[in-house]
Protein backbone atom coordinates (compact mmCIF):
# COMPACT_ATOMS: atom_id res chain seq x y z
CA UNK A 1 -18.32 15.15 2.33
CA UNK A 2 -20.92 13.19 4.00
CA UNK A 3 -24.50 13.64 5.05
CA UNK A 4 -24.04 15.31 8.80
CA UNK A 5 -26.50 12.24 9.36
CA UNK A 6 -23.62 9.72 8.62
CA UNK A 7 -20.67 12.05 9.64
CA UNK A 8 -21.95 12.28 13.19
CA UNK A 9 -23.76 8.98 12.93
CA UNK A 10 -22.46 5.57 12.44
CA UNK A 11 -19.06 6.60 10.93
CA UNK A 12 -17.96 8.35 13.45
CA UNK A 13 -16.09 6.91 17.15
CA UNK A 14 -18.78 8.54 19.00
CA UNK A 15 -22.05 8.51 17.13
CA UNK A 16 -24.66 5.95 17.19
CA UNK A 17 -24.64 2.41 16.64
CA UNK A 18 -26.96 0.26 14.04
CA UNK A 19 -29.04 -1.00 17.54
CA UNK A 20 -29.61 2.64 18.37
CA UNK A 21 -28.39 2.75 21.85
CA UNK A 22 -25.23 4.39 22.40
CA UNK A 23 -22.22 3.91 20.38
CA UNK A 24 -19.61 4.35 23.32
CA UNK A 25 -21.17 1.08 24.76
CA UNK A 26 -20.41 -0.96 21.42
CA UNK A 27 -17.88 -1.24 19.17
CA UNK A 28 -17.41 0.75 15.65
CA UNK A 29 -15.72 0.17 12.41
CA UNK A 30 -11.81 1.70 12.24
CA UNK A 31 -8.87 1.29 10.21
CA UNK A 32 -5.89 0.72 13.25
CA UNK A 33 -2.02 1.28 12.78
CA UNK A 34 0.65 -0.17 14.90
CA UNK A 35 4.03 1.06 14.65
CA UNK A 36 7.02 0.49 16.72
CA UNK A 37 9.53 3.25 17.75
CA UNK A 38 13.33 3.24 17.69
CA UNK A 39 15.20 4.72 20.40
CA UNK A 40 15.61 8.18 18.62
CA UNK A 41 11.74 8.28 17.49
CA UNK A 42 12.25 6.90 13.82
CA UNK A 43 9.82 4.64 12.88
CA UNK A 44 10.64 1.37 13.95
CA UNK A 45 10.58 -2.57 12.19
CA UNK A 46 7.44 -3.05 13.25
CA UNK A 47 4.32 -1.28 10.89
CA UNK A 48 1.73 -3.01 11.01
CA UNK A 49 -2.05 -1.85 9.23
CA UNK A 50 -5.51 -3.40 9.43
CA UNK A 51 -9.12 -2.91 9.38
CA UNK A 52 -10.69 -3.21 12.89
CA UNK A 53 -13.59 -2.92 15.08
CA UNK A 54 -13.02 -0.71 18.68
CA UNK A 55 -15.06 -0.33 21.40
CA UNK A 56 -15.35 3.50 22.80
CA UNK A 57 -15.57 3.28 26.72
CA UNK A 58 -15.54 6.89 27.29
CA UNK A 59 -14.59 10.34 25.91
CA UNK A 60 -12.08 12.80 27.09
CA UNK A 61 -11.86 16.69 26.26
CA UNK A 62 -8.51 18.31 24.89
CA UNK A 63 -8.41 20.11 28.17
CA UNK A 64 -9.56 17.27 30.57
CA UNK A 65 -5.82 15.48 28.95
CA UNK A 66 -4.06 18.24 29.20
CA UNK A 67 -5.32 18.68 32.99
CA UNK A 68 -4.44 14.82 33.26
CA UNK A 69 -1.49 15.17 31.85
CA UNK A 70 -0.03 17.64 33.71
CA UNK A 71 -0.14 15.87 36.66
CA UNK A 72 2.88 13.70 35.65
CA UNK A 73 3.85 9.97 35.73
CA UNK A 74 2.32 8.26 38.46
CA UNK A 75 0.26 10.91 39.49
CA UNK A 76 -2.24 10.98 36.31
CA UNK A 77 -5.34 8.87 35.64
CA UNK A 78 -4.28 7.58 32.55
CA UNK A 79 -0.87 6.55 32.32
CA UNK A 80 -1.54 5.00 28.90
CA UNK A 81 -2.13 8.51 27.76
CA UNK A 82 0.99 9.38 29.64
CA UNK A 83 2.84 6.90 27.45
CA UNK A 84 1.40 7.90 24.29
CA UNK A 85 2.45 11.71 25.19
CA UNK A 86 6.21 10.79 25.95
CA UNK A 87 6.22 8.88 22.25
CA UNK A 88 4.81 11.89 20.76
CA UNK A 89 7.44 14.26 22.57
CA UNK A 90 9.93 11.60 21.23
CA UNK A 91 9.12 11.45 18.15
CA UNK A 92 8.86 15.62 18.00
CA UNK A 93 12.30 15.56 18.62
CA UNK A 94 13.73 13.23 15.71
CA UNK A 95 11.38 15.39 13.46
CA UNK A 96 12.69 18.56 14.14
CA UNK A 97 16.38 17.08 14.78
CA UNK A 98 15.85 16.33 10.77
CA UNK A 99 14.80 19.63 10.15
CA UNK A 100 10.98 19.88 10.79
CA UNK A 101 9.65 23.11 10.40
CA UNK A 102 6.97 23.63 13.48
CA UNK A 103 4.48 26.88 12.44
CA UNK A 104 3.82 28.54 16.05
CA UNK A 105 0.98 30.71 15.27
CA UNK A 106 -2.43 30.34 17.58
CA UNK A 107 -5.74 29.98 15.84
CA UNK A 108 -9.71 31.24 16.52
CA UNK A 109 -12.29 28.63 16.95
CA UNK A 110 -15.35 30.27 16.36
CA UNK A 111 -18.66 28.69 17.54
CA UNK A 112 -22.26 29.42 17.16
CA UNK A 113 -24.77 26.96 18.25
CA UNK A 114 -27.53 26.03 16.08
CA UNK A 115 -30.86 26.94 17.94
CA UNK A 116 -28.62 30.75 17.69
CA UNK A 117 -28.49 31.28 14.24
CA UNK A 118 -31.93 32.68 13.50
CA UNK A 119 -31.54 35.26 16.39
CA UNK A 120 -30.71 39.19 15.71
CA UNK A 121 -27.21 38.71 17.82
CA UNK A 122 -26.35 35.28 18.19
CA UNK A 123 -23.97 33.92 21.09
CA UNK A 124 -20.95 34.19 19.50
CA UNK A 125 -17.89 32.07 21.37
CA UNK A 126 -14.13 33.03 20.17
CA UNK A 127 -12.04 30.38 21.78
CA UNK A 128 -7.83 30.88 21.04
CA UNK A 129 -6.73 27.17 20.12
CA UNK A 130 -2.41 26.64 20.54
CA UNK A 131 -1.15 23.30 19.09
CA UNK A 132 2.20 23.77 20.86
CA UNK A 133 0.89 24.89 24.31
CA UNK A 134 -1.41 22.28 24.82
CA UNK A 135 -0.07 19.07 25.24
CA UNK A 136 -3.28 16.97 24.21
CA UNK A 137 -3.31 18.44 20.62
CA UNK A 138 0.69 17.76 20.62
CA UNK A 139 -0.28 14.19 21.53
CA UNK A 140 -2.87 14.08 18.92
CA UNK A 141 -0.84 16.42 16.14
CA UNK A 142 2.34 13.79 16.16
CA UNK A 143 0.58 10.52 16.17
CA UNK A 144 -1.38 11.43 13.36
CA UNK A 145 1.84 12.20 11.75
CA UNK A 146 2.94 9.01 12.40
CA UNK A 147 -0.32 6.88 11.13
CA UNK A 148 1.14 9.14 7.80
CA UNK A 149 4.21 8.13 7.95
CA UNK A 150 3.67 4.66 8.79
CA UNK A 151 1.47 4.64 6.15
CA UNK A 152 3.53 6.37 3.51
CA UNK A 153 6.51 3.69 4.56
CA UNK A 154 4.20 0.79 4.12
CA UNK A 155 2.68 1.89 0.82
CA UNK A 156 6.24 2.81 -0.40
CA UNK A 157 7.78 -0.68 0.30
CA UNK A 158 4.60 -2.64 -1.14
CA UNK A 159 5.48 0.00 -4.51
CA UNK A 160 1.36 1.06 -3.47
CA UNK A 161 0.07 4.11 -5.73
CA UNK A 162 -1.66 6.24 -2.57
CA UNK A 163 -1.83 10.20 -2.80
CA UNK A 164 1.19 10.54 -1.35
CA UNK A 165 1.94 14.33 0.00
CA UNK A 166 5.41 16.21 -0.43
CA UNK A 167 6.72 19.70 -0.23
CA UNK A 168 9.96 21.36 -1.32
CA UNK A 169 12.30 23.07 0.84
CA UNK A 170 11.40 26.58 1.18
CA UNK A 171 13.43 29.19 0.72
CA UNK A 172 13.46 30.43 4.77
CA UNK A 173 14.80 33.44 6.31
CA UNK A 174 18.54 33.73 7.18
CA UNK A 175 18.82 32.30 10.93
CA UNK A 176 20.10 35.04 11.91
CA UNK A 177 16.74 37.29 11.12
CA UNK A 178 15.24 34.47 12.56
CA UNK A 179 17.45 34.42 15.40
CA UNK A 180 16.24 38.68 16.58
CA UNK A 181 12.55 37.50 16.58
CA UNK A 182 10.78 36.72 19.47
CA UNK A 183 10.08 33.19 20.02
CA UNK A 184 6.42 31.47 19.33
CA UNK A 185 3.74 33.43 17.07
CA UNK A 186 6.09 35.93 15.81
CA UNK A 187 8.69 33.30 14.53
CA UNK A 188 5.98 31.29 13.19
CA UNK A 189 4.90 33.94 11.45
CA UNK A 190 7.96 34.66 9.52
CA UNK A 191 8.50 31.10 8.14
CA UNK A 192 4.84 30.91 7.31
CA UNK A 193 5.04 33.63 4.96
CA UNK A 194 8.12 31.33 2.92
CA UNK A 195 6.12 28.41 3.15
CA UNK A 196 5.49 26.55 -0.53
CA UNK A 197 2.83 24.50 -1.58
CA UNK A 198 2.00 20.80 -1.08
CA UNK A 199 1.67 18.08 -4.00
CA UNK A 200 0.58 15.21 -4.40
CA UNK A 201 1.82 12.82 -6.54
CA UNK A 202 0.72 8.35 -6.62
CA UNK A 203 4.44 8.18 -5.42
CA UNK A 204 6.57 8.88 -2.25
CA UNK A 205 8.07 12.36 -2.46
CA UNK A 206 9.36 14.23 0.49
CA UNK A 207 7.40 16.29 2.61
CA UNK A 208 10.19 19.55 4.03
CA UNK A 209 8.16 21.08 6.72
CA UNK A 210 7.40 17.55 8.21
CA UNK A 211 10.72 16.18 7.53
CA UNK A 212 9.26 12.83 6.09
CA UNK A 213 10.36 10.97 3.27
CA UNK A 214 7.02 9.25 2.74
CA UNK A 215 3.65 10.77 3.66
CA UNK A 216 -0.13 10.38 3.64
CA UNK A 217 -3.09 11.86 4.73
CA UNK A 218 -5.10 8.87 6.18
CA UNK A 219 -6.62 9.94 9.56
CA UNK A 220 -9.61 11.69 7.82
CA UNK A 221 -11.58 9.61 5.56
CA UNK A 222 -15.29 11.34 6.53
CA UNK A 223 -13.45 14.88 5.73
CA UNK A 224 -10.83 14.52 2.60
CA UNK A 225 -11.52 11.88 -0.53
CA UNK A 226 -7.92 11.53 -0.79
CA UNK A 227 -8.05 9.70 2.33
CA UNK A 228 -10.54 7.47 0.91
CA UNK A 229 -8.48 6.82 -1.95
CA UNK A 230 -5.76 5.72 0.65
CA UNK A 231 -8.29 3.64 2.25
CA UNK A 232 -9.72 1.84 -0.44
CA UNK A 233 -6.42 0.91 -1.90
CA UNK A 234 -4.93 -0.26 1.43
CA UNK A 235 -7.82 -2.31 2.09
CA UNK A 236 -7.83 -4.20 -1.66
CA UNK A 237 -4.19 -4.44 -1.15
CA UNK A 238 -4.34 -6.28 2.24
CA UNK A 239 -7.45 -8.58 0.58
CA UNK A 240 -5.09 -9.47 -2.10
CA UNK A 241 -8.03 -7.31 -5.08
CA UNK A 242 -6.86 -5.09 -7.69
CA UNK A 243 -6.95 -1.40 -6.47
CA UNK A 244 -9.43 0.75 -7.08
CA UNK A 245 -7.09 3.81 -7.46
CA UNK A 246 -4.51 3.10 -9.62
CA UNK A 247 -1.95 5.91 -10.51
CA UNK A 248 -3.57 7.96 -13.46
CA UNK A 249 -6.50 7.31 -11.10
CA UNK A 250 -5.08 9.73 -8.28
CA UNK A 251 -3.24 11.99 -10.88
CA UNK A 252 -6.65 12.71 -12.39
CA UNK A 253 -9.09 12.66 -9.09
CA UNK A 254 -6.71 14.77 -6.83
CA UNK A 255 -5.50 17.48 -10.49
CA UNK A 256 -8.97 17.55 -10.79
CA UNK A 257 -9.78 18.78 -6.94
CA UNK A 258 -7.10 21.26 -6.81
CA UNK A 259 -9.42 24.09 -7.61
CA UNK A 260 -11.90 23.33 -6.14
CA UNK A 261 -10.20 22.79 -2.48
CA UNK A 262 -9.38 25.89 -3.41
CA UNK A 263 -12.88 27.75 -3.69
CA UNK A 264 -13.96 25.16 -0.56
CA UNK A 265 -10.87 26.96 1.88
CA UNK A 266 -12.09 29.98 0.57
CA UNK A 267 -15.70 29.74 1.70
CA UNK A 268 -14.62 28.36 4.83
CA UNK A 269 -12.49 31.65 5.53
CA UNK A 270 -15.67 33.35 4.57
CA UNK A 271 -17.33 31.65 6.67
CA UNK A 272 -14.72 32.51 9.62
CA UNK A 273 -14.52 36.23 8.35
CA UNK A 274 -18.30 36.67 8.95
CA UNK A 275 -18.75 35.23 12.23
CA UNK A 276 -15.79 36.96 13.37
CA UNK A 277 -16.81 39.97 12.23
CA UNK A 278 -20.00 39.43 14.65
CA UNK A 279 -18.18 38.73 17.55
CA UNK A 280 -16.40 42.08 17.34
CA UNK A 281 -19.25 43.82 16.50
CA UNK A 282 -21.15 42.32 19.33
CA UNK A 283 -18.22 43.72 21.13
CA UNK A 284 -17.62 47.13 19.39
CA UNK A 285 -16.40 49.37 22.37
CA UNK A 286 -13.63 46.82 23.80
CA UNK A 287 -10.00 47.19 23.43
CA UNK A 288 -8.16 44.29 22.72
CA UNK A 289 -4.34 43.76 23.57
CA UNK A 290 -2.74 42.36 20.31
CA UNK A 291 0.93 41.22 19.47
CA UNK A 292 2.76 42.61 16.50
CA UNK A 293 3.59 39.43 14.32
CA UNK A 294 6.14 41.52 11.95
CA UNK A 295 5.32 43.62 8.51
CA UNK A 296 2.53 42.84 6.25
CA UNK A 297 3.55 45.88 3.66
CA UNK A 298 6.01 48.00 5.41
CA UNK A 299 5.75 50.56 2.37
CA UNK A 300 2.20 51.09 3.37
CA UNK A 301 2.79 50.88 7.33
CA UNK A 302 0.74 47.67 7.49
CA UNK A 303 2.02 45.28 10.23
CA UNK A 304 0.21 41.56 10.75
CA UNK A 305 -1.13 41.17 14.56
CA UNK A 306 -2.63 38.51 16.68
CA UNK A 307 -5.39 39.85 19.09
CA UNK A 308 -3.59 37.78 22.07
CA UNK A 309 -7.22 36.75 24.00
CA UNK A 310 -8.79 35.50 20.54
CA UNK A 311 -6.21 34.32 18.27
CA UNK A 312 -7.44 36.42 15.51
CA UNK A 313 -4.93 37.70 12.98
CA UNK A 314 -5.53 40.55 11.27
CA UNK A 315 -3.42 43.98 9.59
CA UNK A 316 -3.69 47.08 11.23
CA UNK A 317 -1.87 50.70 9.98
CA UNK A 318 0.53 52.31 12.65
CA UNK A 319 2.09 55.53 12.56
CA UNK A 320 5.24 54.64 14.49
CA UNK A 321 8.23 52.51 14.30
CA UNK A 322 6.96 48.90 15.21
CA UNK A 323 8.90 45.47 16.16
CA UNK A 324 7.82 42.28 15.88
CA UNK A 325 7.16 41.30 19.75
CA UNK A 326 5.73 44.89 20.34
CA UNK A 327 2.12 44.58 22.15
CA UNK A 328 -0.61 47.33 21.31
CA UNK A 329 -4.17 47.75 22.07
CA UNK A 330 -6.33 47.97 19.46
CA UNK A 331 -9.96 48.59 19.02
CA UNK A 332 -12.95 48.31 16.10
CA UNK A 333 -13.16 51.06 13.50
CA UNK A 334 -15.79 49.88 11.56
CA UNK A 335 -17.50 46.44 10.75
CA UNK A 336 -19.80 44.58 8.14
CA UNK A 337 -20.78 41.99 9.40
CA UNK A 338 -22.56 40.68 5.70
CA UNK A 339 -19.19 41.12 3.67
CA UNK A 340 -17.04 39.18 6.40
CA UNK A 341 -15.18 42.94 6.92
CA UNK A 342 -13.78 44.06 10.24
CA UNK A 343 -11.26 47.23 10.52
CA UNK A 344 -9.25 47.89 13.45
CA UNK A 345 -6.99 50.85 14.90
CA UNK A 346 -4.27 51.26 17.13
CA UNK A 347 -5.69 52.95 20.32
CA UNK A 348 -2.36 52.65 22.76
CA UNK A 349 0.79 51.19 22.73
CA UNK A 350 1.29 48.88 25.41
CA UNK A 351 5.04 47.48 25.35
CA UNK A 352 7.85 47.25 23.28
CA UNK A 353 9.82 44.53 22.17
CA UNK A 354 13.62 43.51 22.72
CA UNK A 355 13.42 42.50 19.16
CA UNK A 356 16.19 44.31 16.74
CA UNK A 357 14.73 42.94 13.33
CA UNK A 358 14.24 45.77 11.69
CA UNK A 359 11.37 46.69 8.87
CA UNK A 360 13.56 46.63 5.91
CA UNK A 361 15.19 43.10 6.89
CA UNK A 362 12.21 41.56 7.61
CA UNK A 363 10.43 42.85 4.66
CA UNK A 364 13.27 42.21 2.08
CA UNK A 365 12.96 37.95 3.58
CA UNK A 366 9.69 37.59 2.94
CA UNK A 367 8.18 36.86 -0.44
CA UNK A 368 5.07 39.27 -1.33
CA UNK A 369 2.17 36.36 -1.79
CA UNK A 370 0.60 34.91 1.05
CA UNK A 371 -0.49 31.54 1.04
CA UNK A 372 -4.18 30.94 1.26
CA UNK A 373 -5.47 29.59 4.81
CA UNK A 374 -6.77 26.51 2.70
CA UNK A 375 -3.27 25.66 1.63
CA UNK A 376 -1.27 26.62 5.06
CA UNK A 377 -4.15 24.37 7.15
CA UNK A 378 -2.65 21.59 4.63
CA UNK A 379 0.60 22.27 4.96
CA UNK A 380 1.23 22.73 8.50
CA UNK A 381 -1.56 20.04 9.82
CA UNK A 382 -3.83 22.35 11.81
CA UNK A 383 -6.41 20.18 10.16
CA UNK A 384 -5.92 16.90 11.88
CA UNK A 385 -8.86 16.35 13.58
């Protein structure tokens, strides 16, 4: 929303300070949450919120934690971090013990540095990003959850209008459907396909796939201006000021934004679509193994895959019986790059699946619309950064 000046600048943890030297030897502005943990990983007596300056001493990559934290208690570097980890496992656990609903599908992060752009075939990086095999972005995925939470709780005992986000129960497969897929991405991809939309409404509502009963996006002000909202308010409430965002307030600024989040998560897949596209094009004779996620149409043949090195989904015709779990090698049929298009084929089939779902019972589970990647990025949290 902001200026990449100020984004990457002076409101962010690692940008520059006001003095111009660098930030990671000062301190910046923050808003700080402290929350205690009961023995089962409920939120605990003890939420506390306030404005606050930090001091960044040093940065650490998702994969320099994960290195770290693989090494164990009383072996790793950090054992602060190692603290923070078993909390987040902890708290995992009372969330899906209440019925959580954990989307295990991997991701692309596509990356094109600037001084790239203007050439005829840019360097084009495809890296495959896994919340739930990494356990740095686990780390980072559940305390974020519980700054919401914490958050939600506070605002929801204090009777605080915030933009508070819920989502119904959906309507999921019968367990035992669920039960003959194969665990991880093709599980995932099944309840992502049932998946309903997120509200939000000035007043606690329960959020289903986090199994919360009060939620709220705080953790990116620079990013969403419902966070802002949340921000503002919190802060005049501590102060003891009338809040800036009272209910009709947030009814009117966040009905208002619907569509336009909308057209924004569309743009971004556009975006995603065409650099993708590049990549493979860049890349036109390789074969790449992908996984069979389960049936897109399976009137038409069309079954969902995940190229396994990439993380790329995408639908690809087959002309034989299919399972989800079954692993096939496909390669580029055609590409345009400008439209955002790529078109795949099966070239070989590379193993079969113990799975005994078959088309028909998968199909006849799964509702016909999918959910735009705008909306499931908001449901599920892959946005939390």
């Amino acid at each position: 929303m902001f200026p990449r000046v100020l984004a990457e600048g002076p409101f962010s943890l690692g940008g520059s300070s006001p003095s111009g030297g660098d930030q990671a030897a000062g301190t910046c502005c923050a808003f700080s949450v402290c929350a205690s943990l009961n023995a089962d990983g409920s939120l605990g007596a003890v939420v506390h919120l306030t404005p606050s300056t930090i001091s960044v001493s040093h940065r650490l990559t998702y994969d320099e934690v994960d290195a770290d934290l693989g090494l164990g208690p009383g072996m790793c570097q950090y054992e602060d971090l190692q603290l923070i980890y078993e909390a987040a496992r902890l708290r995992r656990s009372w969330r899906v013990s209440r019925g959580c609903i954990d989307i295990d599908l991997p991701e692309p992060k596509l990356e094109v540095a600037a001084d790239e752009l203007d050439k005829a075939r840019p360097a084009v990086t495809c890296t495959k990003l896994s919340q739930w095999e990494s356990a740095a972005r686990t780390m980072v995925a559940e305390m974020m959850i519980l700054a919401g939470e914490a958050v939600g709780t506070v605002g929801a005992q204090q009777h605080l209008p915030l933009p508070y986000r819920g989502q119904e129960v959906p309507q999921l497969p019968p367990q035992e459907v669920l039960d003959a897929l194969p665990e991880g991405p093709c599980r995932g991809y099944a309840l992502r396909r049932c998946m309903t939309r997120s509200v939000i409404e000035p007043a606690p509502v329960r959020h289903a796939s986090l199994a919360l009963d009060a939620y709220v996006q705080f953790t990116s002000p620079i990013r969403r201006y419902s966070d802002i909202m949340t921000h503002f308010n919190l802060k005049a409430h501590l102060r003891g000021e009338p809040l800036p965002f009272p209910a009709p307030a947030i009814c009117s600024i966040t009905n208002s934004a619907v569509e336009l989040n909308r057209e924004l998560g569309r743009a971004e897949g556009d975006v995603s679509k065409y650099w993708a596209a590049e990549y493979l094009r860049q890349r036109g004779s390789c074969g790449w193994p992908a996984l069979v996620l389960g049936w897109f149409r399976a009137e038409l043949n069309l079954v969902a895959v995940t190229l396994e090195d990439l993380g790329l989904e995408t639908i690809v015709k087959v002309d034989f019986p299919v399972e989800a779990g079954d692993r096939l090698l496909l390669k580029v049929a055609e590409v345009d790059v400008k439209a955002g298009f790529y078109r795949m084929y099966v070239d070989d089939r590379l193993s079969t699946s113990s799975s005994s779902i078959s088309a028909e019972a998968a199909e006849a589970d799964q509702p016909q619309e999918d959910l735009s990647e705008e909306e499931l990025e908001r449901l599920l949290l892959l946005d939390l950064a």
